[in-house]
C-alpha atoms as a PDB file:
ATOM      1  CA  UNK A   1       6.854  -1.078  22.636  1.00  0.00           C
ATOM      2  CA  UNK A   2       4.546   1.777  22.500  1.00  0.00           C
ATOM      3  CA  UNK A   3       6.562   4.006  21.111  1.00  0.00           C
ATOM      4  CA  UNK A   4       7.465   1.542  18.010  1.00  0.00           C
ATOM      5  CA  UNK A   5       3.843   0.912  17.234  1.00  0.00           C
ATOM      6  CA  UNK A   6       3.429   4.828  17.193  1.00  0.00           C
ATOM      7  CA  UNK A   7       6.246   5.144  14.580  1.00  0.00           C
ATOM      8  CA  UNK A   8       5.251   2.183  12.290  1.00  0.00           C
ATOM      9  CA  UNK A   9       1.218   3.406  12.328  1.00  0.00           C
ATOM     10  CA  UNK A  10       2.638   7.644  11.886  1.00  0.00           C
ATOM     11  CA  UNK A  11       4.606   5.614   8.918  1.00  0.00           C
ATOM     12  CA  UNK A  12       1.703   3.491   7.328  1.00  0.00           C
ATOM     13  CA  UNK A  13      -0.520   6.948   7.603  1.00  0.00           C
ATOM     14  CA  UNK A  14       1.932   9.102   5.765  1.00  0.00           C
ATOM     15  CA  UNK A  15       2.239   6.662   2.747  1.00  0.00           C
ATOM     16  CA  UNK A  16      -1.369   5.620   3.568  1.00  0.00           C
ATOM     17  CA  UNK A  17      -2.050   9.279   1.905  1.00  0.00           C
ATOM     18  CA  UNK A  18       0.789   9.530  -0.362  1.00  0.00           C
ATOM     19  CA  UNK A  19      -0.909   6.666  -2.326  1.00  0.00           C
ATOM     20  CA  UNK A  20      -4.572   7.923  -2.167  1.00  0.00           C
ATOM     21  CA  UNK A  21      -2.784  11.387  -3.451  1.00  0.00           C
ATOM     22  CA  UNK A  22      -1.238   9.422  -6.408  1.00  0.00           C
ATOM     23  CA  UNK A  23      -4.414   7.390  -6.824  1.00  0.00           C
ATOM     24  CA  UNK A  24      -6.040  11.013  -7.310  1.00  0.00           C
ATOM     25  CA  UNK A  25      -3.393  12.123  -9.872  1.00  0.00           C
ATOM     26  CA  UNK A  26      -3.476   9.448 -12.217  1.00  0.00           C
ATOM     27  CA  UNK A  27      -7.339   9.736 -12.423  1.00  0.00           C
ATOM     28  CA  UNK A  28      -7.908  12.243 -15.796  1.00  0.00           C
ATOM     29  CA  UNK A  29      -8.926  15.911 -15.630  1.00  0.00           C
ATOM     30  CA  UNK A  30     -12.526  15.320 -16.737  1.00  0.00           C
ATOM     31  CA  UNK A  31     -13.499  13.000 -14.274  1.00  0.00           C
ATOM     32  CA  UNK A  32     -12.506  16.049 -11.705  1.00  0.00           C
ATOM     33  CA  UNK A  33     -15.361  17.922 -13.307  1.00  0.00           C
ATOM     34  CA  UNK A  34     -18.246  14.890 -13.312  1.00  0.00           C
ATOM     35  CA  UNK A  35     -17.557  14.105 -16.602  1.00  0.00           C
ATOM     36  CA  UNK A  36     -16.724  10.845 -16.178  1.00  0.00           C
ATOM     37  CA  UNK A  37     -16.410   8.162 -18.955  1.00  0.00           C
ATOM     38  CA  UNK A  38     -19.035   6.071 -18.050  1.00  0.00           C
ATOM     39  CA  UNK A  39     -17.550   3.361 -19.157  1.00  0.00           C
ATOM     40  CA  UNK A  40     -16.512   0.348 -17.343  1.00  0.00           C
ATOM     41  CA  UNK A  41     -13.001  -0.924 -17.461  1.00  0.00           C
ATOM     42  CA  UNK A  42     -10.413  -2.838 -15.271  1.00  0.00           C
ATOM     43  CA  UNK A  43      -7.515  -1.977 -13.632  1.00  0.00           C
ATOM     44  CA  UNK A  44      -4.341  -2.656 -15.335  1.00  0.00           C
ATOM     45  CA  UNK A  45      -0.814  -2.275 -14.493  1.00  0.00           C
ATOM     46  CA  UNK A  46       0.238   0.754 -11.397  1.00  0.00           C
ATOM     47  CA  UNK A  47      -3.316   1.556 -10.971  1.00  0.00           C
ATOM     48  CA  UNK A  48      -3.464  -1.861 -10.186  1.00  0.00           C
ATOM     49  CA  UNK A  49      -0.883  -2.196  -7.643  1.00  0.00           C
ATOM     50  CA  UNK A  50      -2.094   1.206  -6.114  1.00  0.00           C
ATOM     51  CA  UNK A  51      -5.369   0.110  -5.604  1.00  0.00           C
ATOM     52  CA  UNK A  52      -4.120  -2.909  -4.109  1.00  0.00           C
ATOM     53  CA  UNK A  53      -1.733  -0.982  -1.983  1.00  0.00           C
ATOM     54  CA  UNK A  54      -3.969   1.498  -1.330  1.00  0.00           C
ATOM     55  CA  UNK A  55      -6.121  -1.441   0.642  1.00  0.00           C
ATOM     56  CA  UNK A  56      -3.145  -3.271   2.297  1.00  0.00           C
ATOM     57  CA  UNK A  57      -2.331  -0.152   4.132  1.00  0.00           C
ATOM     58  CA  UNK A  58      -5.765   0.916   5.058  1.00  0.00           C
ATOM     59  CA  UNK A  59      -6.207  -2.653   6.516  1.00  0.00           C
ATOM     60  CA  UNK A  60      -2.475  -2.729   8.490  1.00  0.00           C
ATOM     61  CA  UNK A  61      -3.271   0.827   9.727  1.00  0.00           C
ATOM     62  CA  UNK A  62      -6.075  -0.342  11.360  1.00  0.00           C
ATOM     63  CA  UNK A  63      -5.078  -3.391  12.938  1.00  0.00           C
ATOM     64  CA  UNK A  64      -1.711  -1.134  13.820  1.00  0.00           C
ATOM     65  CA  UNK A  65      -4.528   1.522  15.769  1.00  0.00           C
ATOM     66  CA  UNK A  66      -6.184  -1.102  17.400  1.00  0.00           C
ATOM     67  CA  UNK A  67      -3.213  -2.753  19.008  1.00  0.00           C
ATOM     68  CA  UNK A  68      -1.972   0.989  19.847  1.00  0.00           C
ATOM     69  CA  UNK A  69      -5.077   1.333  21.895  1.00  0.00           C
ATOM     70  CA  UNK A  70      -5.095  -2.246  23.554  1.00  0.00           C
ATOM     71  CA  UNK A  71      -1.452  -1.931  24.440  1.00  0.00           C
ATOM     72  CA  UNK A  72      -1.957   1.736  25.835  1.00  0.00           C
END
């Protein structure tokens, strides 16, 4: 049982950070500088979803550690 949750949370933190990396990405090269917009807009489309994702696994990742710990 152990050794399961291990897997799944090693999983969820691997594309965990592949989505925060893509998050990154799609951001443009002036905000990377502090020259951001300033504008306010909404999400729209697969910034969207990542953002959503992006939550969903940080919340599953940490009820995955916590069982890890109570478990071990």
């Amino acid at each position: 049982m152990e050794a399961v949750l291990m897997i799944a949370t090693i999983i969820i933190a691997i594309t965990l950070t592949a989505v925060v990396l893509i998050q990154g990405a799609n951001s443009g090269l002036g905000s990377a500088f502090g020259g951001d917009s300033g504008i306010y807009r909404t999400r729209r489309g697969v910034e969207k979803t990542l953002f959503t994702m992006t939550i969903g696994l940080a919340v599953l990742f940490l009820v995955l550690s916590l069982i890890t710990v109570a478990v071990g």
